[in-house]
Protein backbone atom coordinates (compact mmCIF):
# COMPACT_ATOMS: atom_id res chain seq x y z
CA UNK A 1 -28.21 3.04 -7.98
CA UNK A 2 -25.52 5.41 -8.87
CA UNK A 3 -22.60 4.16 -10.28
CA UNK A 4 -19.09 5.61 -11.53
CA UNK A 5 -17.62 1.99 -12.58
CA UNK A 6 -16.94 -1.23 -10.81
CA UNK A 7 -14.51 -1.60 -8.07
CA UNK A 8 -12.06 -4.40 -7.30
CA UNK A 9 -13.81 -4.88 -3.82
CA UNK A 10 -16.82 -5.74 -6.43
CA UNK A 11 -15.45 -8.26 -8.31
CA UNK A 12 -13.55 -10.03 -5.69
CA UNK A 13 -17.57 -10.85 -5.27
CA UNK A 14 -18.42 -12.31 -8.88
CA UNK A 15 -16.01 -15.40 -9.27
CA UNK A 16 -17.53 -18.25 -11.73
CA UNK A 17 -17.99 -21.07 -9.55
CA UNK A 18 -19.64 -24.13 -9.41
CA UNK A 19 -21.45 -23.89 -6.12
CA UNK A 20 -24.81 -22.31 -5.19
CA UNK A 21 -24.70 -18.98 -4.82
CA UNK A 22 -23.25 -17.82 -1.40
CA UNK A 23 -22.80 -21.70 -0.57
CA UNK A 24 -19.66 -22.19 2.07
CA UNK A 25 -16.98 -24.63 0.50
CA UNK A 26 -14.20 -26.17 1.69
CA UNK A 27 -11.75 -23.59 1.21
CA UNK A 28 -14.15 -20.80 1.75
CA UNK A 29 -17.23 -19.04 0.15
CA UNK A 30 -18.01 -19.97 -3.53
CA UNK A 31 -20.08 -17.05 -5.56
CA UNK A 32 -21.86 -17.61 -8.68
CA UNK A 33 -21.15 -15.14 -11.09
CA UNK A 34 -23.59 -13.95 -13.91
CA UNK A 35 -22.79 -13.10 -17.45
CA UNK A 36 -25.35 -10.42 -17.15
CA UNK A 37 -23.84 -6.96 -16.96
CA UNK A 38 -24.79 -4.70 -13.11
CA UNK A 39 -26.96 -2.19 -14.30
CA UNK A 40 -26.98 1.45 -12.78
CA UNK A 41 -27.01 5.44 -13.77
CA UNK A 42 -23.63 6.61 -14.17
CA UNK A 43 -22.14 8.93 -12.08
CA UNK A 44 -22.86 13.08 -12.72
CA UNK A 45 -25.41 12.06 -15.34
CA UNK A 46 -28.69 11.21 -13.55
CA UNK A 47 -29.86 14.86 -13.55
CA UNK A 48 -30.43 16.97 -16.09
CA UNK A 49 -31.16 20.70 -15.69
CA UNK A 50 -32.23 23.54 -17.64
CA UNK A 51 -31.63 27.19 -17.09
CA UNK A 52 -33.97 29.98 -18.75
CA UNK A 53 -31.69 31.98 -20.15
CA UNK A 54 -29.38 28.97 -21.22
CA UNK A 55 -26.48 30.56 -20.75
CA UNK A 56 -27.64 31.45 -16.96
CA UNK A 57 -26.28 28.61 -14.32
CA UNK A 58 -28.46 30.96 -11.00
CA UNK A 59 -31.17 29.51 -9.14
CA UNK A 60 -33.49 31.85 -10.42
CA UNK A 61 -33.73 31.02 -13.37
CA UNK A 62 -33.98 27.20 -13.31
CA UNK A 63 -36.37 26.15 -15.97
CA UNK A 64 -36.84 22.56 -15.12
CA UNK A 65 -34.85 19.41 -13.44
CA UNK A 66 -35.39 16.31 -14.44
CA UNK A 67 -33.71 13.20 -12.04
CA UNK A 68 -34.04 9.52 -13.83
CA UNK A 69 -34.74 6.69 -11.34
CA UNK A 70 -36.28 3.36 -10.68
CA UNK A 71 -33.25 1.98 -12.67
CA UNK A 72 -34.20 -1.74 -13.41
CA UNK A 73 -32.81 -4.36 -15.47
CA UNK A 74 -33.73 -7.77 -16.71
CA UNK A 75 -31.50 -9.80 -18.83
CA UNK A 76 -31.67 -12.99 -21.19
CA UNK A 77 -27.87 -14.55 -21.22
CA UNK A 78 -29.11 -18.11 -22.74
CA UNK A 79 -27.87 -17.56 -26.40
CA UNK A 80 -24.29 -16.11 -27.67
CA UNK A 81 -25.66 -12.77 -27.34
CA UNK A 82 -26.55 -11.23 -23.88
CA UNK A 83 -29.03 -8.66 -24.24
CA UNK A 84 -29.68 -6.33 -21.47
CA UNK A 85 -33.08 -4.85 -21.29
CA UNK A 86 -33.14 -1.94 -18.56
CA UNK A 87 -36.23 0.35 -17.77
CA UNK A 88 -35.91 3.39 -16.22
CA UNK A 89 -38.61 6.68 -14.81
CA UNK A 90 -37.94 10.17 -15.16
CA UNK A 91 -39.21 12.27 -12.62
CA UNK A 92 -39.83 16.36 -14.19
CA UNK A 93 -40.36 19.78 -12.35
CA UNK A 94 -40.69 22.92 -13.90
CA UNK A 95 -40.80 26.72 -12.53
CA UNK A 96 -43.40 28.11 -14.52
CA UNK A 97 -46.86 26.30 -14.84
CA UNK A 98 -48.70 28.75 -16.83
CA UNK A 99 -49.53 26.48 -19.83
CA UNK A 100 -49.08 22.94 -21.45
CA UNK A 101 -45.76 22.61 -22.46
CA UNK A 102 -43.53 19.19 -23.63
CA UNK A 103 -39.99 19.01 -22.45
CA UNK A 104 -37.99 16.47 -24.98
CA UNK A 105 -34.60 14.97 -23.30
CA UNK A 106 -31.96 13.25 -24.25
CA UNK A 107 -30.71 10.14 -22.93
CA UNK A 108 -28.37 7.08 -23.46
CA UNK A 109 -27.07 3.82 -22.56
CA UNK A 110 -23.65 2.63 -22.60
CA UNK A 111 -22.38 -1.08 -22.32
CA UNK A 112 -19.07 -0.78 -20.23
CA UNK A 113 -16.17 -3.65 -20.14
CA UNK A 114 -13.85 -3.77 -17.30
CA UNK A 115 -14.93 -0.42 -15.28
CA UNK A 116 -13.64 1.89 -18.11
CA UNK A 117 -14.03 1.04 -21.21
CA UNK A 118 -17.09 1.95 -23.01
CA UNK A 119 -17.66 -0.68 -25.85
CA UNK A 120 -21.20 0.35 -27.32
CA UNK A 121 -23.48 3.43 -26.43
CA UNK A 122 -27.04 4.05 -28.27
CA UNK A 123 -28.88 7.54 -27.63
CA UNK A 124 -32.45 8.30 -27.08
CA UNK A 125 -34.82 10.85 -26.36
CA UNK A 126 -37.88 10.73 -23.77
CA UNK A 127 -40.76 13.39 -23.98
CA UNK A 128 -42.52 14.45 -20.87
CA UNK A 129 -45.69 16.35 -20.66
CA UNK A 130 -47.07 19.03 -18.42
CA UNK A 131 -50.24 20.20 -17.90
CA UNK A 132 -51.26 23.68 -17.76
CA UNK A 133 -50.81 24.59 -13.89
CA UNK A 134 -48.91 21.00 -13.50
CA UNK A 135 -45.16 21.71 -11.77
CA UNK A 136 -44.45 18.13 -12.41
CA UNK A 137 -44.71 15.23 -14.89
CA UNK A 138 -42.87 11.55 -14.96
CA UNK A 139 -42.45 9.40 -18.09
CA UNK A 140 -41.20 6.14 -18.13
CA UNK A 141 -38.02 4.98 -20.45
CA UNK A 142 -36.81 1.91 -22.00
CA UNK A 143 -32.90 1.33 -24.19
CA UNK A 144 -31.48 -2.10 -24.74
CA UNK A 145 -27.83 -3.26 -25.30
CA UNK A 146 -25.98 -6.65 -26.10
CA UNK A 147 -22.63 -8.29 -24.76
CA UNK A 148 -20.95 -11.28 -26.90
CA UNK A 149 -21.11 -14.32 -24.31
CA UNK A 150 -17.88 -14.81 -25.45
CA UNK A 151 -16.29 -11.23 -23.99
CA UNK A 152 -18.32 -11.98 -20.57
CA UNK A 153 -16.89 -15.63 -19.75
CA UNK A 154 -13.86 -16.05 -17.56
CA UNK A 155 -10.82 -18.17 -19.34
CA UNK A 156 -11.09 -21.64 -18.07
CA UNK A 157 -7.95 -21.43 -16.76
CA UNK A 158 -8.51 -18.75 -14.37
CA UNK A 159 -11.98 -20.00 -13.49
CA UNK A 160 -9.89 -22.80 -11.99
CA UNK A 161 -7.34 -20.58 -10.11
CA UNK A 162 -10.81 -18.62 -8.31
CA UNK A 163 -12.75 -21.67 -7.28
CA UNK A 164 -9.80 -24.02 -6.45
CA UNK A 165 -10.50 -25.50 -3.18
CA UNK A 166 -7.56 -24.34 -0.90
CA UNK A 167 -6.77 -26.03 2.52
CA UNK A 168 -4.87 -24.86 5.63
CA UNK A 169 -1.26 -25.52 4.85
CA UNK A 170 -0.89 -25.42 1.19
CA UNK A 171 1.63 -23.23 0.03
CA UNK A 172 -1.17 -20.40 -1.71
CA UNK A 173 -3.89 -21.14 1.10
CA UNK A 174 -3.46 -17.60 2.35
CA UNK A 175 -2.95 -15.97 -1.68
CA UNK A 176 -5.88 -14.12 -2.76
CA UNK A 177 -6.33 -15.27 -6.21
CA UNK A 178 -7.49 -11.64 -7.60
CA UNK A 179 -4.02 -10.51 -6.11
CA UNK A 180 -2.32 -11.62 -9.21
CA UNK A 181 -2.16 -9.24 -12.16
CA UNK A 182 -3.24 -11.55 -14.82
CA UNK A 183 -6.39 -13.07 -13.27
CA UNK A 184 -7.16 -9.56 -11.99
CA UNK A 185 -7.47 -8.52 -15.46
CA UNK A 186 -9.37 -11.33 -16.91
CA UNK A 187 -11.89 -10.59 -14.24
CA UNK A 188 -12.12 -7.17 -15.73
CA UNK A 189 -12.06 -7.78 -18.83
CA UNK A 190 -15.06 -10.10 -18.69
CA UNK A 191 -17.07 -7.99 -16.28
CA UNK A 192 -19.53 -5.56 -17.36
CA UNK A 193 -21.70 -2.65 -16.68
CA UNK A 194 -25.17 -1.47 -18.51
CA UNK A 195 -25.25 1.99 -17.63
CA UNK A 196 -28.04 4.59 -18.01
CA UNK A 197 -28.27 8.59 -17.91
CA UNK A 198 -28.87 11.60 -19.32
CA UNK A 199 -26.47 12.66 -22.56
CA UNK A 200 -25.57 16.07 -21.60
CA UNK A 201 -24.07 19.03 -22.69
CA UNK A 202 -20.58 19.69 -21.39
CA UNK A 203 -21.97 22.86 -19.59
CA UNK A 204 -24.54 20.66 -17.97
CA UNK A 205 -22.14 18.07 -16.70
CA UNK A 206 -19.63 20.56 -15.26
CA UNK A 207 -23.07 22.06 -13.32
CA UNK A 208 -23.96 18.38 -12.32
CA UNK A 209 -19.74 17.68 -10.67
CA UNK A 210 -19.22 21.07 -9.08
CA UNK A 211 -23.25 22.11 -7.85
């Protein structure tokens, strides 16, 4: 999954309730949200490409593209830390394949609060290996972040103003809760993203927005 940030259409979908998830209430649908950060590849940084000459951005002389994928995520939210374990595959092809060769890249992952802000990044590198005559290779990645429980748990009080049972008649019945500024940005401020990708050059992430 590619991801630039979350929406507002995305968190009208990850109130804290009491109900079972996706369980009709009186007063409508009750979701269970999760502490656990949505995990993804951010946006313009899932490929990575290298050009032989470097400076060289033609088809021709491509060296090798690498795309990252199989994004998953597990995640143990029980203590005051949430850590956020997500595994990842990188899938290599190169142009020439006359000899053994090892490709190093660079990659990263970045906790994000609120759709923008990025709160903690670490940096890695993954190695992938080709055989003499082999045009492509896959490795498989790993990188691990935390969240403070604290930072991903609604306010009580606006935990009440999403899951308040509303009936036909009262005078907010028809008032979308995440209309209001200030519960709109306690939702974002406690919402967060683990995200994934390739650390890349500047040149290489103008290629990756404009090809």
């Amino acid at each position: 999954m590619k991801t630039p940030l979350l929406g507002l259409t995305a968190l009208g979908l990850i109130l804290s309730g009491c109900a079972g998830k996706g369980e009709i209430v009186e007063g409508g649908i009750t979701a269970v949200r999760s502490a656990c950060p949505t995990v993804g590849v951010a946006a313009n940084t899932g490929d990575l490409t290298l050009f032989d000459p470097v400076t060289s951005r033609d088809a021709g002389a491509i060296d090798v593209v690498a795309n990252m994928t199989n994004v998953r995520g597990t995640c143990n939210d029980a203590g005051d830390q949430i850590v956020s374990a997500v595994t990842f595959d990188v899938l290599a092809r190169r142009t020439r394949t006359d000899g053994p060769r090892d490709v190093t890249l660079p990659y990263y992952i970045a906790i994000v609060r609120g759709g923008t802000a990025v709160t903690a990044k670490r940096k890695g590198q993954i190695a992938i290996h080709f055989d003499a005559g082999q045009a492509r290779a896959q490795a498989s990645g790993s990188a691990s972040a935390q969240i403070a429980r604290a930072a991903a748990t609604l306010p009580d009080d606006v935990r009440e103003q999403l899951t308040r049972k509303r009936k036909a008649g009262d005078e907010d019945a028809a008032t979308d809760p995440l209309s209001r500024p200030e519960v709109r940005s306690a939702v974002l401020r406690a919402s967060f993203e683990a995200l994934v990708g390739f650390q890349l050059t500047d040149d290489q992430l103008k290629y990756n927005v404009q090809r």
